[in-house]
Protein backbone atom coordinates (compact mmCIF):
# COMPACT_ATOMS: atom_id res chain seq x y z
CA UNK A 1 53.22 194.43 16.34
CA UNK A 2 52.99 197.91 18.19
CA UNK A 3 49.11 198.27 17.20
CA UNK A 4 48.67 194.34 17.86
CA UNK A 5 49.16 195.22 21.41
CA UNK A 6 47.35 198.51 21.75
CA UNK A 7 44.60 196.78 20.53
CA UNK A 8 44.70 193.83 22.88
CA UNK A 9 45.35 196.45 25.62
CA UNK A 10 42.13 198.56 24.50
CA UNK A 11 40.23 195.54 24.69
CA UNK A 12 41.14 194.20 28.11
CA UNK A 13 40.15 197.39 29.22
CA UNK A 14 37.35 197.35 32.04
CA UNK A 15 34.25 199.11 30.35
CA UNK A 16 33.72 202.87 33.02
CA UNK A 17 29.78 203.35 33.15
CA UNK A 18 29.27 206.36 34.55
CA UNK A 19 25.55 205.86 35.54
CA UNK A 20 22.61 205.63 38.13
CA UNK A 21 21.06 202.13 39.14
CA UNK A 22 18.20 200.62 41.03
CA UNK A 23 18.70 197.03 42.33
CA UNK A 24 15.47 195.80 43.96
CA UNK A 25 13.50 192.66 45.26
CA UNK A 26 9.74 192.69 45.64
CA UNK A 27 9.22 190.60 48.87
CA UNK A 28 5.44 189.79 47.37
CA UNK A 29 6.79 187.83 44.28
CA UNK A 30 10.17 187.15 45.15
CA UNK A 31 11.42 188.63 42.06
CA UNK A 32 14.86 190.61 41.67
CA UNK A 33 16.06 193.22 39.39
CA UNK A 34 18.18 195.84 37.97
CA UNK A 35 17.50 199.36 35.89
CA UNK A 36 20.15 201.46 34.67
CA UNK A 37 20.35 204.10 31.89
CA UNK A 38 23.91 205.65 31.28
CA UNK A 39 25.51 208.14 28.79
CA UNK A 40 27.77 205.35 27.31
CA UNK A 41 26.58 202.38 24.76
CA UNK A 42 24.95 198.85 26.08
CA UNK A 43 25.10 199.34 29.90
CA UNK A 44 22.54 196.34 29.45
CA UNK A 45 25.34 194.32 28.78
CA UNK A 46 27.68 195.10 31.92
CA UNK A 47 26.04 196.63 35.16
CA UNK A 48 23.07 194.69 35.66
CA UNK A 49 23.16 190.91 37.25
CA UNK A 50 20.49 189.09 38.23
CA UNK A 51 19.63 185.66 39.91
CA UNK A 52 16.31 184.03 40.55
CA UNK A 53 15.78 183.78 44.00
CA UNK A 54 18.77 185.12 45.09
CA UNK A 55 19.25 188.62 44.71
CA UNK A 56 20.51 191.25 42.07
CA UNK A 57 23.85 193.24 41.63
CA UNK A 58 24.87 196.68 39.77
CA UNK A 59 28.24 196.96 39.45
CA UNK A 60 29.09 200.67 37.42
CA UNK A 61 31.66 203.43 37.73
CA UNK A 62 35.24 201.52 36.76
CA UNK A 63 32.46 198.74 36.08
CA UNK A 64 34.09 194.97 36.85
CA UNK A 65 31.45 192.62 35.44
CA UNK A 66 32.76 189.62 37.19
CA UNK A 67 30.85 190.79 40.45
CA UNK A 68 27.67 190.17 39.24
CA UNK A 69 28.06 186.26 39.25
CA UNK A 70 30.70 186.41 41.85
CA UNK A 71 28.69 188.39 44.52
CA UNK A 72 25.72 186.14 43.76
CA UNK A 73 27.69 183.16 44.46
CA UNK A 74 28.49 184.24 47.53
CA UNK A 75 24.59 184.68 48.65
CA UNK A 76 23.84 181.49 47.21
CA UNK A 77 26.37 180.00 49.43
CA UNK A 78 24.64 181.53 52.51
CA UNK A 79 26.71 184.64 52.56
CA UNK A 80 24.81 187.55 53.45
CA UNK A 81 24.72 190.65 50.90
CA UNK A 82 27.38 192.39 53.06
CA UNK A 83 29.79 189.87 53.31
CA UNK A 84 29.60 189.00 49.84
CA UNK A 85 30.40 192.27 48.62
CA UNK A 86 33.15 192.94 51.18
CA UNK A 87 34.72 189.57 50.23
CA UNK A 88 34.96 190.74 46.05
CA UNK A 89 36.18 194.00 47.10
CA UNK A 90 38.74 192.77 49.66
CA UNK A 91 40.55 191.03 46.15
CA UNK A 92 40.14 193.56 43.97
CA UNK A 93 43.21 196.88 43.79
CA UNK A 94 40.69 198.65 42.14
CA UNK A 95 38.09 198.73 44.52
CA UNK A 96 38.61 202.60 45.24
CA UNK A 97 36.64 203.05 41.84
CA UNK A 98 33.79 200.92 41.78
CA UNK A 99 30.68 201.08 42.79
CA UNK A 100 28.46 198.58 43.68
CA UNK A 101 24.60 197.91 44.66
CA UNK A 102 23.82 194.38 46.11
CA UNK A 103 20.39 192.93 47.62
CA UNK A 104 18.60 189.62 47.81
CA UNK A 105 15.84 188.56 49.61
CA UNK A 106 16.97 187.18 53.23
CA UNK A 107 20.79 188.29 52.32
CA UNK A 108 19.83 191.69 53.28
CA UNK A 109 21.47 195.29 50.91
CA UNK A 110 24.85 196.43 51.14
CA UNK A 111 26.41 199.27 48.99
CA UNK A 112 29.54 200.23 48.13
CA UNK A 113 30.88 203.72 46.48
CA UNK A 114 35.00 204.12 45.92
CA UNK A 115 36.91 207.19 46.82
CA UNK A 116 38.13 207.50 43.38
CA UNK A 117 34.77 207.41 41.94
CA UNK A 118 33.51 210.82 39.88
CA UNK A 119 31.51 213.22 41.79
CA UNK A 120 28.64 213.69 42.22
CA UNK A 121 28.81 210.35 43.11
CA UNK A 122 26.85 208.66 46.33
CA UNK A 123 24.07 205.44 47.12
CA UNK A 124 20.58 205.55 48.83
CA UNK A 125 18.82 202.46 50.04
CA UNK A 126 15.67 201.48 51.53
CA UNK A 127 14.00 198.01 52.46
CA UNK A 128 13.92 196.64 49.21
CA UNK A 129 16.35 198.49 47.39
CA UNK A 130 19.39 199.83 46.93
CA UNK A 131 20.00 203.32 44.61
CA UNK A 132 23.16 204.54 43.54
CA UNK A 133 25.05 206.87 41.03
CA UNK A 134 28.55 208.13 39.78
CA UNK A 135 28.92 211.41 37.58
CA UNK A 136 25.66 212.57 38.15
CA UNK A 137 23.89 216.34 38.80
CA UNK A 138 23.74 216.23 42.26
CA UNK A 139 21.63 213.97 45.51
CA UNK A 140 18.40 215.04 43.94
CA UNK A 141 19.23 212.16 41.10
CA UNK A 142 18.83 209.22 44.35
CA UNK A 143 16.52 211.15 46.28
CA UNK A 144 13.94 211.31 43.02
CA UNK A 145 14.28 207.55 42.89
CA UNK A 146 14.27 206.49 45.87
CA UNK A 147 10.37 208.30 46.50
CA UNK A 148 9.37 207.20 43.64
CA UNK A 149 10.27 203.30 44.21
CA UNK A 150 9.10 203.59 47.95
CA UNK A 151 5.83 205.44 46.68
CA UNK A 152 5.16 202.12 44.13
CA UNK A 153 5.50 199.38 47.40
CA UNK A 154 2.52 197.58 47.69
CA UNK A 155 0.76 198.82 44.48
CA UNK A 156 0.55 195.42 42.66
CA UNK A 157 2.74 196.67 39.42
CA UNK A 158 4.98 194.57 38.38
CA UNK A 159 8.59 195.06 39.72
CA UNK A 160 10.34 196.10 36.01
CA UNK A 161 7.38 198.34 35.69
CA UNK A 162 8.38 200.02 39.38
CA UNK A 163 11.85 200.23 38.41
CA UNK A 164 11.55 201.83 35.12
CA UNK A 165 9.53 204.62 36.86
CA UNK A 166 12.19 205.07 39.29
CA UNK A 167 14.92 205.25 36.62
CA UNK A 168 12.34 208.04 34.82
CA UNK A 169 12.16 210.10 37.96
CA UNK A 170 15.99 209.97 38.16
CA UNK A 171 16.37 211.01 34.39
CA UNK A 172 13.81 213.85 35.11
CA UNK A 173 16.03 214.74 38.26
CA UNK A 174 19.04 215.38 36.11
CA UNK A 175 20.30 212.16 35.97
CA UNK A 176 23.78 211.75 34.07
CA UNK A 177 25.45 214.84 33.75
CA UNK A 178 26.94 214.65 30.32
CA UNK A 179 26.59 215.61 26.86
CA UNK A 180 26.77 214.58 23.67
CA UNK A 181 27.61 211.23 23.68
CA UNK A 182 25.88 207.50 23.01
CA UNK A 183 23.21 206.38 25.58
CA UNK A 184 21.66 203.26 26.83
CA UNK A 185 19.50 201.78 29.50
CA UNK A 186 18.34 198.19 30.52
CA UNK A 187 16.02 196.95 33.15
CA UNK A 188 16.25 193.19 34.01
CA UNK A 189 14.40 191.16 36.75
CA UNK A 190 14.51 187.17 37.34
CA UNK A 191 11.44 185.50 38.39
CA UNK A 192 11.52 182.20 40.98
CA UNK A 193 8.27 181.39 40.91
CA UNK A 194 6.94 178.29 38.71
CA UNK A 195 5.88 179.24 34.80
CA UNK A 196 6.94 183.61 34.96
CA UNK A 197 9.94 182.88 32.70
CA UNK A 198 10.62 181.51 29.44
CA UNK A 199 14.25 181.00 30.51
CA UNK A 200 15.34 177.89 32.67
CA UNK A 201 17.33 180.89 34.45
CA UNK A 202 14.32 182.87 35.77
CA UNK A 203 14.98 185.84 33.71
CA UNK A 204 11.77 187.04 32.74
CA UNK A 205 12.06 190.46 31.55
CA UNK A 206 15.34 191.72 29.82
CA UNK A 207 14.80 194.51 28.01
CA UNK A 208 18.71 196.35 26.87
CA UNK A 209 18.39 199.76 25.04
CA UNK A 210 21.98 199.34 23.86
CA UNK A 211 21.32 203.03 21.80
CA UNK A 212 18.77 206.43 21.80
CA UNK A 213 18.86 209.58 22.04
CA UNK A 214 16.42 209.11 24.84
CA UNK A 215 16.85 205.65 26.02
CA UNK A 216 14.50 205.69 29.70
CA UNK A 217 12.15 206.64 27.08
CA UNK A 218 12.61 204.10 24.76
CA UNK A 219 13.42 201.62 27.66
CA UNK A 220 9.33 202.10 28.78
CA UNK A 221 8.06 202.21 25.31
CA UNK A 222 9.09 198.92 24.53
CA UNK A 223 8.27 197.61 27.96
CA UNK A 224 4.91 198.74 27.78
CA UNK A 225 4.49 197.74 24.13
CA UNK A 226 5.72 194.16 25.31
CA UNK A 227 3.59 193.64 27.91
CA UNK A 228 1.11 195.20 26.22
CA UNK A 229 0.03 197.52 29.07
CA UNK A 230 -2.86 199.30 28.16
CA UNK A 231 -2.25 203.06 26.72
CA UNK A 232 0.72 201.35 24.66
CA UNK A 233 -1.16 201.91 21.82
CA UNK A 234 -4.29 203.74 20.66
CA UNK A 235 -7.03 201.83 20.60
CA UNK A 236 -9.62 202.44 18.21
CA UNK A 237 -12.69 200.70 15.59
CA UNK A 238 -10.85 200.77 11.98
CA UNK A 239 -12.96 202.32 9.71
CA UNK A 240 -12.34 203.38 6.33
CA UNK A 241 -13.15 203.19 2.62
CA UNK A 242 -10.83 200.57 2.43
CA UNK A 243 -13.06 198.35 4.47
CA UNK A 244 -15.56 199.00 2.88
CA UNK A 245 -13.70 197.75 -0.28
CA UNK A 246 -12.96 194.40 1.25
CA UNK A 247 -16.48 194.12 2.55
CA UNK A 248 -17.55 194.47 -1.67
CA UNK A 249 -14.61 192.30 -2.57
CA UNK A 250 -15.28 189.50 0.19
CA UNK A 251 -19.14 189.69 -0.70
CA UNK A 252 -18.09 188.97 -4.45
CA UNK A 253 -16.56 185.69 -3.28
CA UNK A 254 -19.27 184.86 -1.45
CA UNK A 255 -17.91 185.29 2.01
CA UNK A 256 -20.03 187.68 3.22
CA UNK A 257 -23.56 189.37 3.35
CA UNK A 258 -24.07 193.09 2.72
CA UNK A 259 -27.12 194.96 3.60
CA UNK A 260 -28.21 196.96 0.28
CA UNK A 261 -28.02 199.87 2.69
CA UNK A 262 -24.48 199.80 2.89
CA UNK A 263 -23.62 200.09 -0.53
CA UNK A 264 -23.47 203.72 -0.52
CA UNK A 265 -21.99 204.26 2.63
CA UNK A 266 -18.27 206.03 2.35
CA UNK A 267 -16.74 204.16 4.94
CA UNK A 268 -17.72 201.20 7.00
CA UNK A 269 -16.14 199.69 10.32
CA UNK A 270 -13.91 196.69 11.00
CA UNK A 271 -16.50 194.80 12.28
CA UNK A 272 -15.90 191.05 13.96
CA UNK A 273 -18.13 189.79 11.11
CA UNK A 274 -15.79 191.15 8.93
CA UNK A 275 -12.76 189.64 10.31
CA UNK A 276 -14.54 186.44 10.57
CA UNK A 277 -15.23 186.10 7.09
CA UNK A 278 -12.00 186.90 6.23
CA UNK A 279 -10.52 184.30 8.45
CA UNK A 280 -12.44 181.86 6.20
CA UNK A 281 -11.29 182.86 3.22
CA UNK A 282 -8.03 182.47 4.43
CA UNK A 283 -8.61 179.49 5.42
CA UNK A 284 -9.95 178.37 2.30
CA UNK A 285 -6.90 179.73 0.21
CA UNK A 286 -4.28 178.00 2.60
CA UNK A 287 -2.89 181.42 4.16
CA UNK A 288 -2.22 181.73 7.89
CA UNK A 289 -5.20 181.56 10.34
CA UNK A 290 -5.71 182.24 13.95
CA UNK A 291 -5.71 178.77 14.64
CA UNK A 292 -1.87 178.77 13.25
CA UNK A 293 -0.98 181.86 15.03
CA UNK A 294 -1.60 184.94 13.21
CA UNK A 295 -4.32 187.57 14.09
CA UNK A 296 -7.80 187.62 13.45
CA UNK A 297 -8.48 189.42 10.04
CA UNK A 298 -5.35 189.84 9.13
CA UNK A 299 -5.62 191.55 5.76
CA UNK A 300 -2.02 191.69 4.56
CA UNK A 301 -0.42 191.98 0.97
CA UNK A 302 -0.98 188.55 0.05
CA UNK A 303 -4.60 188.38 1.49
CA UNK A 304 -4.98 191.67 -1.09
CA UNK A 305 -3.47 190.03 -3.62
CA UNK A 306 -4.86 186.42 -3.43
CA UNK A 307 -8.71 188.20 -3.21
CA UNK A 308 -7.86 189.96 -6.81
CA UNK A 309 -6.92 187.01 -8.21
CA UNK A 310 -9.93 184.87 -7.21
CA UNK A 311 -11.84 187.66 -8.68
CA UNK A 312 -9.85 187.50 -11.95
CA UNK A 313 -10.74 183.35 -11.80
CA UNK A 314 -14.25 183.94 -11.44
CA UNK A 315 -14.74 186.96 -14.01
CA UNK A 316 -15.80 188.96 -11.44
CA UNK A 317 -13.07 191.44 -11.31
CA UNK A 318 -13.79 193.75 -13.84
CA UNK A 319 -17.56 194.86 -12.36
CA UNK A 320 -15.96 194.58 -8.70
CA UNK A 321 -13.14 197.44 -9.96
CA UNK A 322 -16.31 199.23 -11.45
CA UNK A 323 -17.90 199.01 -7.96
CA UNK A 324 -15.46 200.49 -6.28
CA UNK A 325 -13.99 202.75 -8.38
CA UNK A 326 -15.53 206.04 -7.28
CA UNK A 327 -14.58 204.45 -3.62
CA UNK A 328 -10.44 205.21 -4.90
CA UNK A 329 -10.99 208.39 -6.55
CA UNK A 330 -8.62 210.79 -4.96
CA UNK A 331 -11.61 214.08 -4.79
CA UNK A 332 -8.41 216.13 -2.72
């Protein structure tokens, strides 16, 4: 019975995110958005609230999650960003620890830090954003992103993209000043504007690194890698023996033409002949196709597999292996 209750006690307790934020609106697109990164697990899934059109709350330090929607309620009923955050604290005992970041376009910013919050502890805010940080190694933390978000107005990057940098140049600052324990980081923005979102809610980018041992990091790895931003990846002309392996095996089948002169070549490249012709023989063998979603010349396991056993159908296997068989000798 004892442990019954400790355990219901445990879990009623408020989640304490020690952490910097950014909550921002870019006054081009409308959109609105928070980035955090902490030293405690899935700060995705507490501090950061946003609302299409309306504005965006952190709520961290002796985090109470019930801000986010009740703050925004508040602007969406014509409350201004300062009276809606005045109004949550003025109910709350505990307002002495929290801290809070609120802004929404035409509800203004207003920022709140509690006595009883962990030092270093303080907020910075600027025309489109509000900064702020509990536990942390000193001012420099803000200061570092506050430049770097005001150095990004007016550039044309996206607004998750801006915010991620300034969370970087925080983390680079000094950030959170603990050790050795679980971290996390989110960035989330909410998009008012007709066709930006999948979601009938605006969000349009929610990205929650709920664990890493280097989670701002990880947080613009997969951000890049979603919106495929170029340097995400290195980009490059496959070449190989290997291609030049499916280039003998596809030829075989009667999918392609080779020039005599490339029979003795070591490698050859991934040409967009190449992929077309392997296209149609996926086609022809019922696989997935471009037209049904999947990449041009794909050339996966079953693609391998399926263009061995054609071979083995027509009796050509045998002198394609022979072909190719000084191609797979391992000389190394």
């Amino acid at each position: 019975m004892i442990l019954a209750i400790l355990l219901a006690f445990l879990a009623a307790e408020e989640p304490y995110f020690s952490t910097f934020s950014i909550a921002a609106f870019d006054p081009a697109t409308g959109e609105t958005g928070v980035a955090v990164t902490t030293r405690n697990p899935c700060v995705g899934n507490a501090v950061p609230w946003v609302r299409a059109g309306t504005g965006a709350v952190a709520t961290q330090a002796s985090t109470r999650a019930e801000y986010g929607p009740q703050i925004l309620d508040g602007i969406a009923s014509g409350l201004t960003a300062q009276e809606a955050l005045e109004r949550a604290l003025a109910a709350d005992d505990r307002a002495a620890h929290r801290q809070v970041g609120v802004i929404g376009p035409g509800a203004g910013s207003a920022q709140h830090t509690g006595s009883e919050t962990r030092p270093w502890s303080g907020h910075r805010s600027g025309a489109h954003y509000v900064t702020q940080g509990n536990l942390l190694a000193g001012a420099e933390v803000l200061d570092a992103v506050a430049r770097t978000f005001e150095a990004s107005e007016g550039s044309g990057r996206h607004l998750a993209d801006r915010l991620i940098a300034a969370l970087e140049a925080g983390n680079a600052a000094g950030g959170d000043t603990r050790k050795g324990r679980s971290q996390s980081a989110a960035v989330v923005v909410a998009d008012p504007r007709e066709g930006r979102a999948q979601r009938p809610d605006g969000v349009s980018t929610h990205v929650n690194v709920c664990e890493h041992p280097e989670p701002v990091a990880e947080l613009r790895r997969v951000y890049d890698a979603v919106s495929q931003r170029l340097g995400f990846r290195t980009l490059q002309q496959f070449s190989g023996k290997d291609v030049l392996q499916l280039e003998i095996l596809l030829e075989a089948l009667g999918y392609l033409t080779r020039a005599e002169s490339r029979e003795e070549d070591e490698t050859a490249v991934y040409t967009p002949e190449l992929a077309k012709a392997v296209d149609l023989f996926r086609k022809a063998e019922g696989l997935s196709t471009p037209e049904s979603g999947s990449p041009s010349g794909l050339v996966d396991r079953d693609t391998v597999d399926r263009l061995w056993e054609r071979l083995e159908a027509s009796g050509k296997a045998a002198s394609v292996r022979e072909r190719i068989r000084e191609l797979t000798a391992v000389t190394r």
